[in-house]
Protein backbone atom coordinates (compact mmCIF):
# COMPACT_ATOMS: atom_id res chain seq x y z
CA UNK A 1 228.32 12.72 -129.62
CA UNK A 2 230.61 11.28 -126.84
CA UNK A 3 233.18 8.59 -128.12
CA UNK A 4 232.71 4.99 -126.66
CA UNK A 5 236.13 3.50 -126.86
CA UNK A 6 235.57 -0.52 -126.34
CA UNK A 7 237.56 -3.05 -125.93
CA UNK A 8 235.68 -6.02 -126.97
CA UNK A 9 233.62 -5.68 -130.56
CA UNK A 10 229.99 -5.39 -130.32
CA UNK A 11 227.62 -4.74 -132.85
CA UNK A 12 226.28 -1.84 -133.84
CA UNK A 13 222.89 -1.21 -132.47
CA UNK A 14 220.28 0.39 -135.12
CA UNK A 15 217.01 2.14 -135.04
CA UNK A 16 215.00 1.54 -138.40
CA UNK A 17 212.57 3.89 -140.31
CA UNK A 18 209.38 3.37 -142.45
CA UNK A 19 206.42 5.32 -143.63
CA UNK A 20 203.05 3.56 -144.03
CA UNK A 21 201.07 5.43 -146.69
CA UNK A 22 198.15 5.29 -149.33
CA UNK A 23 200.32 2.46 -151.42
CA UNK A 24 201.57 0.95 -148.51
CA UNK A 25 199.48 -0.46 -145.76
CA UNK A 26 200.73 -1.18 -142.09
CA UNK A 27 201.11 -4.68 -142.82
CA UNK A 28 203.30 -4.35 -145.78
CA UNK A 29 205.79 -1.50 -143.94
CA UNK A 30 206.28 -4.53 -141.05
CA UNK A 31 207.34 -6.78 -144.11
CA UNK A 32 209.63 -4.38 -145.48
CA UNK A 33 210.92 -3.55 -142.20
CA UNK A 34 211.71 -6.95 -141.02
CA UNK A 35 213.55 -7.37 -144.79
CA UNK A 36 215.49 -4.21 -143.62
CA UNK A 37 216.43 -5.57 -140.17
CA UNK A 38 217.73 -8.56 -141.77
CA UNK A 39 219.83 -6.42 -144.17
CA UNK A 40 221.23 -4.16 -140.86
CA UNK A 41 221.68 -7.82 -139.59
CA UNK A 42 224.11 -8.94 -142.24
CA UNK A 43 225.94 -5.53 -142.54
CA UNK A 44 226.61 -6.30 -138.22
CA UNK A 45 224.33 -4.02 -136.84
CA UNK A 46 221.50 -5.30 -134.57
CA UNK A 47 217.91 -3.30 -134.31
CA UNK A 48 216.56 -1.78 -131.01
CA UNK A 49 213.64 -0.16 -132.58
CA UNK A 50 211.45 0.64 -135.10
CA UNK A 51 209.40 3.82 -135.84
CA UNK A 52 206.82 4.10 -138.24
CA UNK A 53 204.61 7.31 -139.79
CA UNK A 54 201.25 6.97 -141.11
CA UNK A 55 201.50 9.80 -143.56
CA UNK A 56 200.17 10.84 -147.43
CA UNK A 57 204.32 10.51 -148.84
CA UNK A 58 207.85 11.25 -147.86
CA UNK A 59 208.79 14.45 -146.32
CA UNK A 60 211.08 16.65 -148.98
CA UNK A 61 212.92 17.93 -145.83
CA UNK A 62 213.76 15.06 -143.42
CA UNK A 63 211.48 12.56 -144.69
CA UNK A 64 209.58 11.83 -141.61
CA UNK A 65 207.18 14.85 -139.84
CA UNK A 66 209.18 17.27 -137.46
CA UNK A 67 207.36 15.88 -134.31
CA UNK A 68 208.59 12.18 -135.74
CA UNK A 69 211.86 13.26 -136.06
CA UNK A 70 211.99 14.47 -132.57
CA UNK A 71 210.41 11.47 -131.13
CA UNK A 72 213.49 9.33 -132.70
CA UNK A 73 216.18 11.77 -131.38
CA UNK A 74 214.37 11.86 -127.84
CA UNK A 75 214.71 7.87 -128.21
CA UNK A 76 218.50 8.63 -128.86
CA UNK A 77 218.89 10.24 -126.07
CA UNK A 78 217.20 8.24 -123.47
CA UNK A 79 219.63 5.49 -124.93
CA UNK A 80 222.72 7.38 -124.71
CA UNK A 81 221.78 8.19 -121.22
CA UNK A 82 220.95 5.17 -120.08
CA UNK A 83 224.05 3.59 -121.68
CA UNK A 84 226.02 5.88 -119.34
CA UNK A 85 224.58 4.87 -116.32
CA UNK A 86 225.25 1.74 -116.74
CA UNK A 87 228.89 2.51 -117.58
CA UNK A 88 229.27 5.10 -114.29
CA UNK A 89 227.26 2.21 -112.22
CA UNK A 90 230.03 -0.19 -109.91
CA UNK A 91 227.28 -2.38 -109.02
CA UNK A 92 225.89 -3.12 -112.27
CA UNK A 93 225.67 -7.30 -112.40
CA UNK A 94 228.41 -9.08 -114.30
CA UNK A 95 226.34 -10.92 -116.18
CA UNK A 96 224.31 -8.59 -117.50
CA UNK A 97 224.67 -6.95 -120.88
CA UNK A 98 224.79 -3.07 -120.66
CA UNK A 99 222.33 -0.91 -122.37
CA UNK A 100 224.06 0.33 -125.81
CA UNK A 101 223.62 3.78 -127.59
CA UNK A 102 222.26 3.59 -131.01
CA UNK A 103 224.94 4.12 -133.16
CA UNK A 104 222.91 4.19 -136.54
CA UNK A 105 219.39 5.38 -138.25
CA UNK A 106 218.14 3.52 -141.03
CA UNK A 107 215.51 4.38 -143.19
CA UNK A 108 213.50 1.93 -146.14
CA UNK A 109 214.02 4.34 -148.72
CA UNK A 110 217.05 6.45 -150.11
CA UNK A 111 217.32 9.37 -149.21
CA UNK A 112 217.97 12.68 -151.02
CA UNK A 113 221.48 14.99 -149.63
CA UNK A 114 218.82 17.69 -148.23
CA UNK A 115 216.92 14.63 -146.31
CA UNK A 116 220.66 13.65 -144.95
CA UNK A 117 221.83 16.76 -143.63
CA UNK A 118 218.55 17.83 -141.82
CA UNK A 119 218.32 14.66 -140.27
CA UNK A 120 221.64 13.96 -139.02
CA UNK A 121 221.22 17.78 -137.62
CA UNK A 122 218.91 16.52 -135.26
CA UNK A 123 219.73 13.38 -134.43
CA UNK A 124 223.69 13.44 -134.67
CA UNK A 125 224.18 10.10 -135.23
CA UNK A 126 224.93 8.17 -138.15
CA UNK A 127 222.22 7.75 -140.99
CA UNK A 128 221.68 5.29 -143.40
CA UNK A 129 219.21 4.78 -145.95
CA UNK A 130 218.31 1.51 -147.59
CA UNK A 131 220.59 1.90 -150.63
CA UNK A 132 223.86 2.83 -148.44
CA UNK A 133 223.06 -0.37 -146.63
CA UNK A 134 222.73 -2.16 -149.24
CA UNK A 135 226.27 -0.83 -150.97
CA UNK A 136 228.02 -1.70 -147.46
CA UNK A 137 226.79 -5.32 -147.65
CA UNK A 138 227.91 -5.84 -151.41
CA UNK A 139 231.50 -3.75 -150.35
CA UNK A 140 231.80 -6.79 -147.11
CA UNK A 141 230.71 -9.84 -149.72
CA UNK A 142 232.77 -8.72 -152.67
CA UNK A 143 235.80 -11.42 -153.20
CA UNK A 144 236.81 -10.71 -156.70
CA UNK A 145 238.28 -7.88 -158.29
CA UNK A 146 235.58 -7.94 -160.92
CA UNK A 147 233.24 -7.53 -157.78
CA UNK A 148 234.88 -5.10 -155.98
CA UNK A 149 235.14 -2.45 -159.00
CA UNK A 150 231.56 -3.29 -159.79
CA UNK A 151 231.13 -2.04 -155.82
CA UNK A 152 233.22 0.79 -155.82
CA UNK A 153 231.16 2.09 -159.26
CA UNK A 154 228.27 2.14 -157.55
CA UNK A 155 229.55 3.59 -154.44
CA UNK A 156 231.00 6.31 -155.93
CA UNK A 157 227.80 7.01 -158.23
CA UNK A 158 225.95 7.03 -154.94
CA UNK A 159 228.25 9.27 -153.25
CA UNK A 160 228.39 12.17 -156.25
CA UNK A 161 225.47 13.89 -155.97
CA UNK A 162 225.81 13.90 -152.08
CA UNK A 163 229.17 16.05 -151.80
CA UNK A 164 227.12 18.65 -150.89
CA UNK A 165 226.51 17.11 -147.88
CA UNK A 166 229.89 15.58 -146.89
CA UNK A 167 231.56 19.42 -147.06
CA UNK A 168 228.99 21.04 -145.90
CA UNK A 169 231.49 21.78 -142.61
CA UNK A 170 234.68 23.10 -144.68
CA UNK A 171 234.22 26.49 -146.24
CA UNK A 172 234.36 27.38 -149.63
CA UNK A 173 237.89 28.66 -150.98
CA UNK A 174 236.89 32.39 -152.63
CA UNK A 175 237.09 33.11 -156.07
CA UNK A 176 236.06 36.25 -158.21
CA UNK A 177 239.01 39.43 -158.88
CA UNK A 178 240.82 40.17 -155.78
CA UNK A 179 242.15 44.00 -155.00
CA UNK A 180 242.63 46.37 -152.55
CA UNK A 181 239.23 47.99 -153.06
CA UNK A 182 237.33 45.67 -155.45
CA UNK A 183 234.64 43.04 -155.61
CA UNK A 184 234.26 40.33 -153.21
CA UNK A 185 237.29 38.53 -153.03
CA UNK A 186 237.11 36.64 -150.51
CA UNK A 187 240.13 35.78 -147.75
CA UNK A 188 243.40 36.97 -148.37
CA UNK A 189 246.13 35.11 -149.83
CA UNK A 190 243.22 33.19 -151.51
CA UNK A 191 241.38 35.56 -154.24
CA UNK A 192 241.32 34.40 -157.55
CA UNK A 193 239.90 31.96 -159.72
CA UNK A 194 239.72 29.13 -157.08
CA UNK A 195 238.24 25.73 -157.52
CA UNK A 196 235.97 24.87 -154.23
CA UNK A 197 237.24 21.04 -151.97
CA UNK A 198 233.66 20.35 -153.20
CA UNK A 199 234.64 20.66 -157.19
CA UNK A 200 238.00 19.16 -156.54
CA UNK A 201 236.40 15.89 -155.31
CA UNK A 202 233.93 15.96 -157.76
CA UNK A 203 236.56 16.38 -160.35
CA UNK A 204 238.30 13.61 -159.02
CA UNK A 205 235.24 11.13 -158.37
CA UNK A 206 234.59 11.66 -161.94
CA UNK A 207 238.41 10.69 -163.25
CA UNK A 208 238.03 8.12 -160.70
CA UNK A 209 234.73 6.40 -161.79
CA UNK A 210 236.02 7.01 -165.54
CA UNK A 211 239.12 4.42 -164.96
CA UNK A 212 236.70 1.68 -163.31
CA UNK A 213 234.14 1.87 -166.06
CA UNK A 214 237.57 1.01 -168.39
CA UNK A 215 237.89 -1.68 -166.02
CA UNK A 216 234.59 -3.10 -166.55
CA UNK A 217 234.58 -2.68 -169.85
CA UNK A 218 238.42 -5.25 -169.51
CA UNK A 219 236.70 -7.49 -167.17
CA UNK A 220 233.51 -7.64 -169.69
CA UNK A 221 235.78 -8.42 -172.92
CA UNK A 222 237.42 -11.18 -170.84
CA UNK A 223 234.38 -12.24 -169.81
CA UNK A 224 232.46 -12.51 -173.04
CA UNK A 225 235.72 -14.33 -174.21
CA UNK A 226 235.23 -16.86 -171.54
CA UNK A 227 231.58 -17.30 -172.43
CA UNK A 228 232.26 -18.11 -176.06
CA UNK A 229 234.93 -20.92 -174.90
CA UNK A 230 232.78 -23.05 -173.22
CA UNK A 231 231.49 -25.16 -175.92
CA UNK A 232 228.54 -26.15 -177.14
CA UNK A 233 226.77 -26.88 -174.00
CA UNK A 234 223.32 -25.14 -173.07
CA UNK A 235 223.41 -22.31 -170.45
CA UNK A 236 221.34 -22.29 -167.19
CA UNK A 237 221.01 -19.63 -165.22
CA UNK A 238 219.37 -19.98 -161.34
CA UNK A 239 218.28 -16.42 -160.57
CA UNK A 240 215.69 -15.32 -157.68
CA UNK A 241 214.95 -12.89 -154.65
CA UNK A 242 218.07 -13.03 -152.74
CA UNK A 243 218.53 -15.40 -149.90
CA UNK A 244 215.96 -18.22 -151.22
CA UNK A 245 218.86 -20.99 -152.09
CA UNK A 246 220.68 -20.51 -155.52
CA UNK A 247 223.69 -21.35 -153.98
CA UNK A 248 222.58 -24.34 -151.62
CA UNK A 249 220.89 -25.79 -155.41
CA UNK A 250 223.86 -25.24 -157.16
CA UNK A 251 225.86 -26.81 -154.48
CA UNK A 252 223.58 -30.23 -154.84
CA UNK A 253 223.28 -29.99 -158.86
CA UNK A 254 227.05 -29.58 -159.51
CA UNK A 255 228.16 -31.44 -156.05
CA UNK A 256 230.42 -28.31 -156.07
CA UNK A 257 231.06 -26.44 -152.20
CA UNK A 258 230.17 -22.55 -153.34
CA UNK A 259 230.01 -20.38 -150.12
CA UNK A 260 226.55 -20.29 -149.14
CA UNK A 261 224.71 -18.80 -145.98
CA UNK A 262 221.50 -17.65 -144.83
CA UNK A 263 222.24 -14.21 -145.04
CA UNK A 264 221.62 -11.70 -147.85
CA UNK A 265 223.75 -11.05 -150.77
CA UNK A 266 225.91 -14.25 -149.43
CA UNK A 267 226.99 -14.20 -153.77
CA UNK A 268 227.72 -11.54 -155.73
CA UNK A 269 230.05 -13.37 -157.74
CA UNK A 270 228.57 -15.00 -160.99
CA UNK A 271 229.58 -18.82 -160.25
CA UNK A 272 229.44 -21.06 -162.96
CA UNK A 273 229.53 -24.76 -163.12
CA UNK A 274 229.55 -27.89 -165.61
CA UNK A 275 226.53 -30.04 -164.18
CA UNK A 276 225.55 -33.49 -165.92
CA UNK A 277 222.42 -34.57 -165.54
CA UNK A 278 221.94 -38.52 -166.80
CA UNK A 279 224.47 -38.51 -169.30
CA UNK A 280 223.49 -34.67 -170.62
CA UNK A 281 225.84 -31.68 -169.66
CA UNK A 282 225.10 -28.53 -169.45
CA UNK A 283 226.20 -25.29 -167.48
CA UNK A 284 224.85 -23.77 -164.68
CA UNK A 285 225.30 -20.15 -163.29
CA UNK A 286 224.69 -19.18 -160.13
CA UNK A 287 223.75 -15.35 -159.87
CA UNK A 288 223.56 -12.12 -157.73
CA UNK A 289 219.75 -12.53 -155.71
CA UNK A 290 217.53 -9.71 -156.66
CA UNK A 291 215.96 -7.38 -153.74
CA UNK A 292 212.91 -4.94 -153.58
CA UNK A 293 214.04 -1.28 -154.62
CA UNK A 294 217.37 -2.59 -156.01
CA UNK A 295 219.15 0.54 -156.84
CA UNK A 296 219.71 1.17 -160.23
CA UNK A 297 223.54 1.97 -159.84
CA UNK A 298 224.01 -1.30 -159.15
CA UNK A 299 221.79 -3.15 -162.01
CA UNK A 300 224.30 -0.69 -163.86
CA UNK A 301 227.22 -1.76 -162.46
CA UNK A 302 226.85 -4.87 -162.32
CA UNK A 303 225.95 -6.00 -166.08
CA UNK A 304 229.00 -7.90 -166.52
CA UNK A 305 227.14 -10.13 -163.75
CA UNK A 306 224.26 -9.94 -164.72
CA UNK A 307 225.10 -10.79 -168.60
CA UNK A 308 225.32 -14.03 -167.33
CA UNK A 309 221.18 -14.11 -167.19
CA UNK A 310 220.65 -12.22 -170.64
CA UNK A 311 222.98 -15.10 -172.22
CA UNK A 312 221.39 -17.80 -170.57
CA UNK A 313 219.23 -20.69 -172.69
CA UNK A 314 217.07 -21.43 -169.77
CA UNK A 315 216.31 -19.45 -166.61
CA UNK A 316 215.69 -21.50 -163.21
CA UNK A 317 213.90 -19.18 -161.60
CA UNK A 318 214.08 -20.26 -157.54
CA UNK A 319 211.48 -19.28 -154.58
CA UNK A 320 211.51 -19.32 -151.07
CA UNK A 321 208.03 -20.84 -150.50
CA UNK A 322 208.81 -20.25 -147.04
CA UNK A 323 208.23 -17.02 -146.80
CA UNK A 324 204.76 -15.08 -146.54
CA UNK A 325 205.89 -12.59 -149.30
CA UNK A 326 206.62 -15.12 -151.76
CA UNK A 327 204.42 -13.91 -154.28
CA UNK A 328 205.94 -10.52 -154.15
CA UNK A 329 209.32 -11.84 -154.00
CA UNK A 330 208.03 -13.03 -157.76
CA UNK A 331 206.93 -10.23 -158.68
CA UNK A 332 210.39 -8.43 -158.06
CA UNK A 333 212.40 -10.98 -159.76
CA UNK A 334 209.90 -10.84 -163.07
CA UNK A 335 210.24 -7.29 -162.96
CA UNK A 336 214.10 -6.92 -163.02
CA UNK A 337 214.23 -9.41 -165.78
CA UNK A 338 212.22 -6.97 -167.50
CA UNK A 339 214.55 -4.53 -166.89
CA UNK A 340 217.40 -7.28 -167.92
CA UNK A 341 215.22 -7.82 -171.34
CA UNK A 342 214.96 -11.20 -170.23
CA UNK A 343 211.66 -11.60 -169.17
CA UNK A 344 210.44 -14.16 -172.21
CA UNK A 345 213.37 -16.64 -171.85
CA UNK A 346 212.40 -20.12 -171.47
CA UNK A 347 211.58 -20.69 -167.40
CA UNK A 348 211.27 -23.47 -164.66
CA UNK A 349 209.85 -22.16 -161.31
CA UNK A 350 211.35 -24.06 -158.61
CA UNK A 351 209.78 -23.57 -155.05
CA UNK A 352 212.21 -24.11 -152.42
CA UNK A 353 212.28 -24.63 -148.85
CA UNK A 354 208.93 -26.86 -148.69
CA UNK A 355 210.13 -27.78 -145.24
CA UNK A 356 210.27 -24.48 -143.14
CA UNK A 357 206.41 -24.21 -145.18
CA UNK A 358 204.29 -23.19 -142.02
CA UNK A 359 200.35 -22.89 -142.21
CA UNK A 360 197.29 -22.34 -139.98
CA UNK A 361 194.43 -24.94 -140.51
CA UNK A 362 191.06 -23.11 -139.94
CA UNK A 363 188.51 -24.53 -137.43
CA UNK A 364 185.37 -26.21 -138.79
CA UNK A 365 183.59 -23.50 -137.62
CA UNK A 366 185.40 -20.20 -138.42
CA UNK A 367 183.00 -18.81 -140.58
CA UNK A 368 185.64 -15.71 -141.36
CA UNK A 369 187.48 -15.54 -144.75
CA UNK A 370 190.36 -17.59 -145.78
CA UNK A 371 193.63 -16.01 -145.19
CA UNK A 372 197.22 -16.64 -146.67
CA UNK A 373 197.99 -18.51 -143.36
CA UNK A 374 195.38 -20.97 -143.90
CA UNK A 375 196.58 -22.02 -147.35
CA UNK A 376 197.85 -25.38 -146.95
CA UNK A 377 201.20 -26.35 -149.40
CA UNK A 378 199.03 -28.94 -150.93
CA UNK A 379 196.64 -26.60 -152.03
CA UNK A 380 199.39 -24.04 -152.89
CA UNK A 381 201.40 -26.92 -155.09
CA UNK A 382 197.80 -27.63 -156.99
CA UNK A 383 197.11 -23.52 -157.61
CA UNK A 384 200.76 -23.09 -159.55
CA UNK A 385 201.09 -26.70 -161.37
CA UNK A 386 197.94 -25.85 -162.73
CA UNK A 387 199.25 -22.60 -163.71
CA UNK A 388 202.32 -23.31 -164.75
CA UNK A 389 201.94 -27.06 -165.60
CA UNK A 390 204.74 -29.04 -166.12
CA UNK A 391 207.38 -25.94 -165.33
CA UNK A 392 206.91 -25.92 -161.73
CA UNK A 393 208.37 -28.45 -159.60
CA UNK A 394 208.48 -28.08 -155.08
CA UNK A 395 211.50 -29.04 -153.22
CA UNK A 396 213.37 -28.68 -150.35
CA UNK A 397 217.49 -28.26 -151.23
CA UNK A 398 218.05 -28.66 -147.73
CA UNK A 399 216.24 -32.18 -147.17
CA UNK A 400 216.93 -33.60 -150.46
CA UNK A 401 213.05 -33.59 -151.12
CA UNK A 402 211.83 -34.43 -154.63
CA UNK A 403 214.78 -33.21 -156.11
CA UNK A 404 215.12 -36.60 -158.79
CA UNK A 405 212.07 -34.83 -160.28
CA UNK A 406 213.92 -31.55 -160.62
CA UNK A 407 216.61 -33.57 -162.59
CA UNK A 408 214.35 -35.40 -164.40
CA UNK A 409 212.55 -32.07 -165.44
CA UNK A 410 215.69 -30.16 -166.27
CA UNK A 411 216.92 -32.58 -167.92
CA UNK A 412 214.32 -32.88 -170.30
CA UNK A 413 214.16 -28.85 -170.52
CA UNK A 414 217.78 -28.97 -171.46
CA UNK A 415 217.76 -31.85 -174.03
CA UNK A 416 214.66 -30.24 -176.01
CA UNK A 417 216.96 -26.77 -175.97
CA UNK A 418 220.12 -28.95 -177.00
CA UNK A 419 218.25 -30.23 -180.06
CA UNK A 420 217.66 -26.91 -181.06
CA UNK A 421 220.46 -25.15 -180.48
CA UNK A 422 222.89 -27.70 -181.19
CA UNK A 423 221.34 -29.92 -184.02
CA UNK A 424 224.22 -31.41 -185.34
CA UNK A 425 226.31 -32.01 -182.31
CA UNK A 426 227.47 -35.05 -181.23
CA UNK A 427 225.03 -35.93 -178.35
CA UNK A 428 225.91 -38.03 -175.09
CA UNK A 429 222.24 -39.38 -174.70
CA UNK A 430 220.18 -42.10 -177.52
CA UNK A 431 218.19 -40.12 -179.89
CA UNK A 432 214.96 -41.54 -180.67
């Protein structure tokens, strides 16, 4: 590929891949697709285009059919040639942005080191798959060091069983008995029991990801320690999909300024604060948001983080009511606590963002069926108290809406769990 040398930074421009199959309609790969763009959005990189392939599964080879494939790198090229045009042009209009090469393929699944090297044969560009993506945007948000090793784990757990791929253009040192006449020895100078670049970096990824897991294990002893100081106050932990407002909540709760932003994975560093709510205090933890297909090298990595929601007393579990996925977006988040063994911790559901809620009101007389558009957030707040009762509360973080209820309910969520943790501690509040 020719090399673009600019002097202003731009971002990258990316070209996203999905598969609609048996499991997963048309209307669900647009979903996950505009969840990816937002992802390439947050790493820098803006989308151009999207493909998609209605076919039975994945390809073993390069994921997506050959004639696919070829369609993409034909889309490449028309890019890159138009891009250079408008470079070679003189009388191309100041004020008009330039046509950019795509710089990046991203696909909504990881792929395998086979799928990688036969597609960035063809294309010969740079390919990502959802996990890599997802790694870059945790290595760009990480602050702390406890962060950044928990990154670097899972980047270099990623990266292992894809050498293959990365030294696929150095050759192989030779090994086997040398001699004049004998065996295959390989070049001269160089016969002998060799060790290949390939095992040498394994070797070393290995010694490598050995010292950070010590690291961890540091940063969890100190962090256990910590946990056990904090006195005999009852632990909250907000979790959720990421990018619904944990951080915005725990901002207003604990009238504390934690770095929030409408972007993915804006924390990845466990945040915990002492909130009092009346004259009841408690602590509240501020977590890493949970994400469709969140790769299991990170759940590993980070545990120390995520200890914070196995430890907790009471789980706030927030949703972006918002968006047209919510109910997925729950599903996801119940799931991983599963994974977390902290799926039957005591809950409160709180539905955020009540005022970007956006619905379609049906004509009197549309006589077709009731869609998810036409679900008003009356109706919606009537279907989930009744199902959840008194542990489900709609507000808006943003606006300030209805949030003396949420106090009022966690406050009385906290006090019963106070009582019965704590029985014989002094309490700031009249007992009755």
């Amino acid at each position: 590929m020719k090399e673009f040398i600019q002097t202003e930074v731009k971002a990258e421009t990316a070209v996203l891949v999905a598969l609609i199959t048996k499991t997963q309609n048309e209307h669900k790969t647009q979903e996950y697709l505009d969840e990816l763009a937002f992802l390439a959005e947050t790493a820098g990189a803006e989308t151009v285009h999207r493909f998609t392939q209605r076919v039975d599964g994945p390809s073993s080879v390069t994921y997506v059919g050959k004639g696919k494939l070829e369609e993409i790198r034909a889309y490449i090229e028309e890019c890159e040639k138009a891009a250079e045009e408008a470079e070679e042009d003189p009388l191309w209009p100041a004020d008009v942005e330039k046509p950019q090469p795509v710089g990046m393929v991203i696909f909504d699944d990881e792929l395998s080191a086979k799928q990688l090297r036969n597609i960035e044969a063809v294309l010969q560009v740079k390919i990502l798959d959802r996990t890599s993506l997802i790694l870059d945007i945790f290595a760009m948000r990480a602050q702390t060091a406890n962060a950044k090793t928990q990154v670097e784990l899972a980047q270099y757990r990623y990266m292992l069983p894809r050498l293959q791929r990365i030294w696929t253009h150095l050759e192989r040192q030779g090994g086997g008995s040398g001699g004049a006449g004998g065996g295959k020895g390989g070049s001269v100078g160089l016969r002998g029991p060799g060790e290949t670049q390939l095992e040498m970096d394994r070797r070393i990824i290995l010694n490598r990801m050995s010292l950070l897991k010590e690291r961890l294990a540091e940063i969890d002893r100190q962090k256990t320690t910590q946990r056990q100081n904090r006195g005999k106050m009852v632990r909250v932990a907000l979790v959720g999909y990421t990018n619904v407002g944990k951080s915005t909540l725990l901002n207003l709760l604990s009238k504390s300024e934690v770095f929030a932003e409408n972007k993915l994975f804006a924390t990845l560093d466990t945040t915990v604060r002492k909130v009092i709510v009346h004259n009841l205090p408690f602590l509240l933890a501020d977590t890493v948001g949970f994400i469709r297909k969140l790769p299991t090298d990170l759940v590993d990595s980070f545990k120390s983080t995520l200890d914070e929601v196995r430890e907790a007393d009471l789980l706030v579990h927030v949703v972006d009511i918002s968006h047209p996925e919510f109910e997925d977006h729950i599903r996801v988040v119940e799931n991983t606590l599963k994974d977390l063994d902290s799926a039957d911790k005591p809950s409160i559901m709180i539905f955020n963002k009540i005022d970007n809620y956006r619905w379609v009101e049906k004509e009197e007389d549309d006589l077709t069926p009731q869609s998810k558009e036409n679900i008003s957030l009356e109706e919606l707040e009537r279907t989930w108290m009744a199902r959840l009762k008194d542990d489900c509360v709609f507000i808006s973080a943003k606006e300030n809406t209805n949030i003396k209820k949420l106090r009022d309910d966690l406050y009385a969520r906290v006090k019963q769990l106070h009582v019965q943790k704590y029985p014989y501690n002094d309490f700031l509040y009249e007992t009755e």
